[in-house]
PDB file of N, CA and C in Angstrom:
ATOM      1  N   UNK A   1     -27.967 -33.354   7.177  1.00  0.00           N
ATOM      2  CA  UNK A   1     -26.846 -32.723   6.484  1.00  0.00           C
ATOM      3  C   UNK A   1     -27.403 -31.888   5.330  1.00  0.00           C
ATOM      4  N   UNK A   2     -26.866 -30.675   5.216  1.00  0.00           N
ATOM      5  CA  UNK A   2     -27.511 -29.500   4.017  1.00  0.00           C
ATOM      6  C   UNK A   2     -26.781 -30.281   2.968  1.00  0.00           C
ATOM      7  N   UNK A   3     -27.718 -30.036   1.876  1.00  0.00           N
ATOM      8  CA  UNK A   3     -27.146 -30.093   0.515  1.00  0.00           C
ATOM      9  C   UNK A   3     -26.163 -29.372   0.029  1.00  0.00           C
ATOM     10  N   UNK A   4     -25.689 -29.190  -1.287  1.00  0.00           N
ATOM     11  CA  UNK A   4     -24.392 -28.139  -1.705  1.00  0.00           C
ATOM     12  C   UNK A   4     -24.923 -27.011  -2.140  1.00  0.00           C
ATOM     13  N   UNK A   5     -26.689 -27.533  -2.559  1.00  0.00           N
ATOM     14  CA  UNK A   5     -27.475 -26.372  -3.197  1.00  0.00           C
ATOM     15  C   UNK A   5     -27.567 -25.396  -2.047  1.00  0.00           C
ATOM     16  N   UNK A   6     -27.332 -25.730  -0.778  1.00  0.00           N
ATOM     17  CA  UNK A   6     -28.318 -25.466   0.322  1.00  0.00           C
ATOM     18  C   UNK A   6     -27.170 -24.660   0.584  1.00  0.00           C
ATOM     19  N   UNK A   7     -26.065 -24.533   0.532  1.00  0.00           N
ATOM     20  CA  UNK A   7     -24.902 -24.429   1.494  1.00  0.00           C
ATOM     21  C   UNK A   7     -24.075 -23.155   0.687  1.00  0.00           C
ATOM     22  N   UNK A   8     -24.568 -23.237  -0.723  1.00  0.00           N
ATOM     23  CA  UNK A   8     -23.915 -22.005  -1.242  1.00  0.00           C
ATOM     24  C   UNK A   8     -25.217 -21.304  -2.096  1.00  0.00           C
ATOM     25  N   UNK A   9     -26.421 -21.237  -1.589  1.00  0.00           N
ATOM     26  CA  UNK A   9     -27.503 -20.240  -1.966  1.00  0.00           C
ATOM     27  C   UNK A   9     -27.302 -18.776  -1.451  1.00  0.00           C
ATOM     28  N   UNK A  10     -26.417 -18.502  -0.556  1.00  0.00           N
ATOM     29  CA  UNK A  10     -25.753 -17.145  -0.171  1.00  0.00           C
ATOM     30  C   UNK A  10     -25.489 -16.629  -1.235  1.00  0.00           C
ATOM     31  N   UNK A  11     -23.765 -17.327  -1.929  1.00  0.00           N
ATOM     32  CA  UNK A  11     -23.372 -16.478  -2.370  1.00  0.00           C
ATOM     33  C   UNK A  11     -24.119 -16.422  -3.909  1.00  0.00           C
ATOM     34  N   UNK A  12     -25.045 -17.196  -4.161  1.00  0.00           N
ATOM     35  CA  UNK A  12     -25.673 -16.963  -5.424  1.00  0.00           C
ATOM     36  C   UNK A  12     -26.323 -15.791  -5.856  1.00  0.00           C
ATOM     37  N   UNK A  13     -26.965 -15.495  -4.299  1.00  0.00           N
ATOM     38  CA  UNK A  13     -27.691 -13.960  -4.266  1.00  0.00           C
ATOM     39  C   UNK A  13     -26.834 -12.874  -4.182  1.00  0.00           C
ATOM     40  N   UNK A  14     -25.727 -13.094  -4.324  1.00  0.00           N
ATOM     41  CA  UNK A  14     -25.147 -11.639  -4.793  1.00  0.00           C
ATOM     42  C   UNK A  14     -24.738 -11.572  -6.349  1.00  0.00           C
ATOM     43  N   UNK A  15     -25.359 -10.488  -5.743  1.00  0.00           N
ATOM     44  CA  UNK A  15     -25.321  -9.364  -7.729  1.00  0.00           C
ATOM     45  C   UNK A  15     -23.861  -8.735  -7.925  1.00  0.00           C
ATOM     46  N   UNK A  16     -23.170  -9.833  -9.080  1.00  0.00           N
ATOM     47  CA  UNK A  16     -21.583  -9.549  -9.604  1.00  0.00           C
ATOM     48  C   UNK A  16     -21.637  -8.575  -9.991  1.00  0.00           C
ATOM     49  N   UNK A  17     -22.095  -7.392 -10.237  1.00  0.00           N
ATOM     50  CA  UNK A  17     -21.867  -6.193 -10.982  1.00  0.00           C
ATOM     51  C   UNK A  17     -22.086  -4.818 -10.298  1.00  0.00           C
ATOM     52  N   UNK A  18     -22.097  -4.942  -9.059  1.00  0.00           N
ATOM     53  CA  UNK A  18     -22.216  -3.340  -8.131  1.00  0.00           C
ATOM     54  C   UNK A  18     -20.700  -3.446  -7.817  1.00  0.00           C
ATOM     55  N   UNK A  19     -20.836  -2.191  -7.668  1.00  0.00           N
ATOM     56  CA  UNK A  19     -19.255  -1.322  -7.298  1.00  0.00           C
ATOM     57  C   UNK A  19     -18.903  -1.919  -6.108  1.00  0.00           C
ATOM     58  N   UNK A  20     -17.695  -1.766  -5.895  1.00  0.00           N
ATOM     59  CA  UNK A  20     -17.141  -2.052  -4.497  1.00  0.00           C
ATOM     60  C   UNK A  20     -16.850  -1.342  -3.792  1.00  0.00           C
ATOM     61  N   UNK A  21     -17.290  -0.752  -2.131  1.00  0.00           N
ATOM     62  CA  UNK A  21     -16.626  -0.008  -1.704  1.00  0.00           C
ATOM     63  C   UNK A  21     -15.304   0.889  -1.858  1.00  0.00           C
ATOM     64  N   UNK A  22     -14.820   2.147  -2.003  1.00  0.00           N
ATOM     65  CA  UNK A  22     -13.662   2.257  -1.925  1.00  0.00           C
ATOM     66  C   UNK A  22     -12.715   1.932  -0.825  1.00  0.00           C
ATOM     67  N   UNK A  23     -11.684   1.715  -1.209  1.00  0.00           N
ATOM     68  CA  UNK A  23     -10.403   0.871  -0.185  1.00  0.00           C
ATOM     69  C   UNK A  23      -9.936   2.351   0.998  1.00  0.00           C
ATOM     70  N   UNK A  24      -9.894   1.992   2.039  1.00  0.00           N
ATOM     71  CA  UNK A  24      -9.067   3.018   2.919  1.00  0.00           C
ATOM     72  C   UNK A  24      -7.712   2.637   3.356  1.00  0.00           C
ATOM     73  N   UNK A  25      -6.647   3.961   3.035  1.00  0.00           N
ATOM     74  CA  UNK A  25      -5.600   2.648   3.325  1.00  0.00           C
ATOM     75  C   UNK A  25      -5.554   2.465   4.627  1.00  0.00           C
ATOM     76  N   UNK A  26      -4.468   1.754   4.596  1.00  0.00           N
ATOM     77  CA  UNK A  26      -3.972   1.306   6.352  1.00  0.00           C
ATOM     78  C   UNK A  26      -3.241   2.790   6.764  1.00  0.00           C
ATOM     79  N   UNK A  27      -4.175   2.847   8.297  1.00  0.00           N
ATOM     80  CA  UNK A  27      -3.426   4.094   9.314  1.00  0.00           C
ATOM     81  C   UNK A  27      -2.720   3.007  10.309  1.00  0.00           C
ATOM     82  N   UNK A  28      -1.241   3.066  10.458  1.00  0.00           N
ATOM     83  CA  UNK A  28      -1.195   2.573  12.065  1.00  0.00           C
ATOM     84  C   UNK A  28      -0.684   3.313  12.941  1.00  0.00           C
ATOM     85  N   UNK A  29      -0.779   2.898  13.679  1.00  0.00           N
ATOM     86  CA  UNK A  29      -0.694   3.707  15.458  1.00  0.00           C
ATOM     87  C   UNK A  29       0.319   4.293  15.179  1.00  0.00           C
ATOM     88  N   UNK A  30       0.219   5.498  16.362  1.00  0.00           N
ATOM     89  CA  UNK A  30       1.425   6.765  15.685  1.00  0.00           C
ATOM     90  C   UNK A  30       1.632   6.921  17.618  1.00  0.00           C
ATOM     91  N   UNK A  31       1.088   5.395  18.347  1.00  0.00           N
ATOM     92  CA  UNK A  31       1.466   6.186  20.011  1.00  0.00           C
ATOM     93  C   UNK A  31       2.836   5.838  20.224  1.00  0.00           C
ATOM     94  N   UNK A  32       4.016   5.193  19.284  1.00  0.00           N
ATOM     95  CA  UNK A  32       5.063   5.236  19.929  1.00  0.00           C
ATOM     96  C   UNK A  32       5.620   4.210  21.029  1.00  0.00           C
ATOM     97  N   UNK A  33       4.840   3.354  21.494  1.00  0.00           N
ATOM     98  CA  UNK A  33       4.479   2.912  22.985  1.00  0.00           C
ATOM     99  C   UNK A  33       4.680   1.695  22.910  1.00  0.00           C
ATOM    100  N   UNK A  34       3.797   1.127  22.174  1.00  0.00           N
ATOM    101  CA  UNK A  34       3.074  -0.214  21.741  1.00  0.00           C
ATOM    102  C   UNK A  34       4.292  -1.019  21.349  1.00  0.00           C
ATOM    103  N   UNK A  35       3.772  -2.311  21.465  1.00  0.00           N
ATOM    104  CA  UNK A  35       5.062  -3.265  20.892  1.00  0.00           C
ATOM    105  C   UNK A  35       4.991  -3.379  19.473  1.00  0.00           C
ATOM    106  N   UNK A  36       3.713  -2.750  18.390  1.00  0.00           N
ATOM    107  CA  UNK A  36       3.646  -2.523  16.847  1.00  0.00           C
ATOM    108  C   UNK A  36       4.483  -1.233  16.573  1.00  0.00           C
ATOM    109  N   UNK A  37       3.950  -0.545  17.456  1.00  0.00           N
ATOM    110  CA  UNK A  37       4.913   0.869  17.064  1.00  0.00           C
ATOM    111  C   UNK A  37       6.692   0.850  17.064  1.00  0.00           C
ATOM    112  N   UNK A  38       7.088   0.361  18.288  1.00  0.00           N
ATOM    113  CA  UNK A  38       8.516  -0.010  18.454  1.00  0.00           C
ATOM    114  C   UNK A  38       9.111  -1.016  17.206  1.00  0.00           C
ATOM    115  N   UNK A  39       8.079  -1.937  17.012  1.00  0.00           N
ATOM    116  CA  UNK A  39       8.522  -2.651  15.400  1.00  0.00           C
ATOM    117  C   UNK A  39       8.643  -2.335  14.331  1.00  0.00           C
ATOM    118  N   UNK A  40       7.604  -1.333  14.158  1.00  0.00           N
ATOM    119  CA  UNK A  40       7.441  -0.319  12.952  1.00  0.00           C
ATOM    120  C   UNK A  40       8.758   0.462  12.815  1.00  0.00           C
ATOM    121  N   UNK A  41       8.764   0.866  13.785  1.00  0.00           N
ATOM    122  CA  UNK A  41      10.119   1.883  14.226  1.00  0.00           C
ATOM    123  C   UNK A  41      11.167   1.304  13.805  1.00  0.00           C
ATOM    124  N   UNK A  42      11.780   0.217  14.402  1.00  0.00           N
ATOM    125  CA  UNK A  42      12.744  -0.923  13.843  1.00  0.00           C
ATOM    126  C   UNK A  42      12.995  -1.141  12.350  1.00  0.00           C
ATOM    127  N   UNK A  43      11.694  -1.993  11.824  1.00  0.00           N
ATOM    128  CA  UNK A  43      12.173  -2.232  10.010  1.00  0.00           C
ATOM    129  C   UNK A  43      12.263  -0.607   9.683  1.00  0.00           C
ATOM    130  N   UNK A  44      11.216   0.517   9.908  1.00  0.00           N
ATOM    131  CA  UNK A  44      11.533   1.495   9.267  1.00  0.00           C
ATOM    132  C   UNK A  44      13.082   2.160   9.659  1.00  0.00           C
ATOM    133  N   UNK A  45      13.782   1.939  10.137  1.00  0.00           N
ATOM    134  CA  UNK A  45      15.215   1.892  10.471  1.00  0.00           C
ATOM    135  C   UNK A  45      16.361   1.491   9.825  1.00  0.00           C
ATOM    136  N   UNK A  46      16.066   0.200   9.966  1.00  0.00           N
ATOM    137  CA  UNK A  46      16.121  -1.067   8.664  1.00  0.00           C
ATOM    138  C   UNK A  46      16.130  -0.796   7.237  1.00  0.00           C
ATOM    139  N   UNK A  47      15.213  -0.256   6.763  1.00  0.00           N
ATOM    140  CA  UNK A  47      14.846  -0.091   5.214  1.00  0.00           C
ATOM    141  C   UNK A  47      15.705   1.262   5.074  1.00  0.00           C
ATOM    142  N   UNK A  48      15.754   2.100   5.993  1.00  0.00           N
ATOM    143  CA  UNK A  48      16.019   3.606   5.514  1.00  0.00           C
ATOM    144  C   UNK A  48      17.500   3.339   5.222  1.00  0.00           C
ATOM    145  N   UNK A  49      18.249   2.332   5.562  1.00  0.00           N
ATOM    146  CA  UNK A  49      19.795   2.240   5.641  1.00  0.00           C
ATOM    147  C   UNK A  49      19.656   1.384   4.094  1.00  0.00           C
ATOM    148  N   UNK A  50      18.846   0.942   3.536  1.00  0.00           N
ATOM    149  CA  UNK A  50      19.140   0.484   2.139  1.00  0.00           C
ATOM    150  C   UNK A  50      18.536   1.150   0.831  1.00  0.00           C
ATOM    151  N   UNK A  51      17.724   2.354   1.746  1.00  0.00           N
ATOM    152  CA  UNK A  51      16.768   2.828   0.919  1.00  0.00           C
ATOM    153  C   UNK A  51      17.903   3.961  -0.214  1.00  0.00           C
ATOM    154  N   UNK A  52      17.512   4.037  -1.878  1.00  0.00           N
ATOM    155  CA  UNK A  52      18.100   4.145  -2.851  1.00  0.00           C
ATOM    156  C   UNK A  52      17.902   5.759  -3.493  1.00  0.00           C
ATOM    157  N   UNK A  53      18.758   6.711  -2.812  1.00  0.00           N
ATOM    158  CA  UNK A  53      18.453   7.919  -3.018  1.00  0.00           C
ATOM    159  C   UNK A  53      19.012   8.571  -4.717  1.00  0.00           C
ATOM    160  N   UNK A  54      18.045   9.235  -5.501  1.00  0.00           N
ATOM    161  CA  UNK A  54      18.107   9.356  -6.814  1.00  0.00           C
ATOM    162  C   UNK A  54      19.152  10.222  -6.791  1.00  0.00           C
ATOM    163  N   UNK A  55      20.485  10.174  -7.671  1.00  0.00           N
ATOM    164  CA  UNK A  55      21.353  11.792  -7.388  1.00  0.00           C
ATOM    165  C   UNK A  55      20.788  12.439  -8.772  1.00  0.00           C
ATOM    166  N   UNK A  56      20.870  13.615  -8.671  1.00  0.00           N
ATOM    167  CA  UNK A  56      21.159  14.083 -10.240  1.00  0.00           C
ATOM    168  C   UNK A  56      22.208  14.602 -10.869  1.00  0.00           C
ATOM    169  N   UNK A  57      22.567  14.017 -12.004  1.00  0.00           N
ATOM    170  CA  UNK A  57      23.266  14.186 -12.453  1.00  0.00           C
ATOM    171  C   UNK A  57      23.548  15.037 -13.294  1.00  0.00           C
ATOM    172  N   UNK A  58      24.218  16.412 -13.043  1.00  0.00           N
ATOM    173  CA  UNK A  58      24.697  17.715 -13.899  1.00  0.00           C
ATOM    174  C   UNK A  58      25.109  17.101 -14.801  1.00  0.00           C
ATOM    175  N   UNK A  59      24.375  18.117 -16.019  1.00  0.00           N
ATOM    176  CA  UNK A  59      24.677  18.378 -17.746  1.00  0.00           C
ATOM    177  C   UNK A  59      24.092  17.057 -18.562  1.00  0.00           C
ATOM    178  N   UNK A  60      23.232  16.213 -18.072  1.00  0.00           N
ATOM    179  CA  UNK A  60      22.600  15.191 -18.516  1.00  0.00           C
ATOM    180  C   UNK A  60      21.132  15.693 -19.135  1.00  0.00           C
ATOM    181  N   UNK A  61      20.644  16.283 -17.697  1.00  0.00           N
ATOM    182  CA  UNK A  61      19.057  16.516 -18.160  1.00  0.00           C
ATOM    183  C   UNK A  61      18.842  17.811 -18.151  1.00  0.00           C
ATOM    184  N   UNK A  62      19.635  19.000 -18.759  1.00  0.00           N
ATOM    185  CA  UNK A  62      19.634  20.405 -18.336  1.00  0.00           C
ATOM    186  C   UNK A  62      18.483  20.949 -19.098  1.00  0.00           C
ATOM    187  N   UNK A  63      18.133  22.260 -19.128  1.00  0.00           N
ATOM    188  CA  UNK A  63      16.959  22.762 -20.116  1.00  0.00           C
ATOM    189  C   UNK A  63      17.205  22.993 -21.538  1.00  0.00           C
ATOM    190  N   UNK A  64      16.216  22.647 -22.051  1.00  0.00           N
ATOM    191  CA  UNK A  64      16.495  22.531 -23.075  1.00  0.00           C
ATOM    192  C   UNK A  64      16.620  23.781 -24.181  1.00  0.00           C
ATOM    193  N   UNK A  65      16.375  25.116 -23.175  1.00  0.00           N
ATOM    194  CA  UNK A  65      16.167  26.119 -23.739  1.00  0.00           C
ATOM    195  C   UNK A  65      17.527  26.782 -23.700  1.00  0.00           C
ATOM    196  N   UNK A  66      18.176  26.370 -22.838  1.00  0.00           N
ATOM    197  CA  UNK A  66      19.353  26.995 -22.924  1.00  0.00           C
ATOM    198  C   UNK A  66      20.130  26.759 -23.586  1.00  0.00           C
ATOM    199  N   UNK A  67      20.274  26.153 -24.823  1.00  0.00           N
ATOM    200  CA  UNK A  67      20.828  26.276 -26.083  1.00  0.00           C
ATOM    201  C   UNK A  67      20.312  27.268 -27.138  1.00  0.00           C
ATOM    202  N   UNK A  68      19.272  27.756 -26.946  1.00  0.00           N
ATOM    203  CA  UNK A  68      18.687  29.033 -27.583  1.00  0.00           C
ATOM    204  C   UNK A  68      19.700  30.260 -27.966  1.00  0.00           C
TER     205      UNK A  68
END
């Protein structure tokens, strides 16, 4: 049976202070087809019927120059 010394001498050898890769975001499948795509399709369906469109509201935020 390894020791505990034995068992985490891995992560000892890494050096805490180098950069980390940069992150890529997530691409997903755009074939349409798939049983991820048809799901995707779904919640994004889903969300768009609750999703919270900004109105604007005339004479609130007008320019400010036009009181000049």
């Amino acid at each position: 049976m390894p020791t505990a010394s034995k068992l985490y001498r891995a992560f000892r050898d890494v050096p805490t202070n180098h950069p980390l890769p940069p992150l890529v975001p997530y691409a997903r499948c755009t074939c349409g087809a798939c049983r991820d795509c048809r799901d995707n399709a779904k919640w994004d369906r889903i969300f768009a019927k609750h999703e919270i469109k900004e109105r604007e509201e005339p004479g609130f935020y007008g320019c400010a120059l036009n009181d000049l």
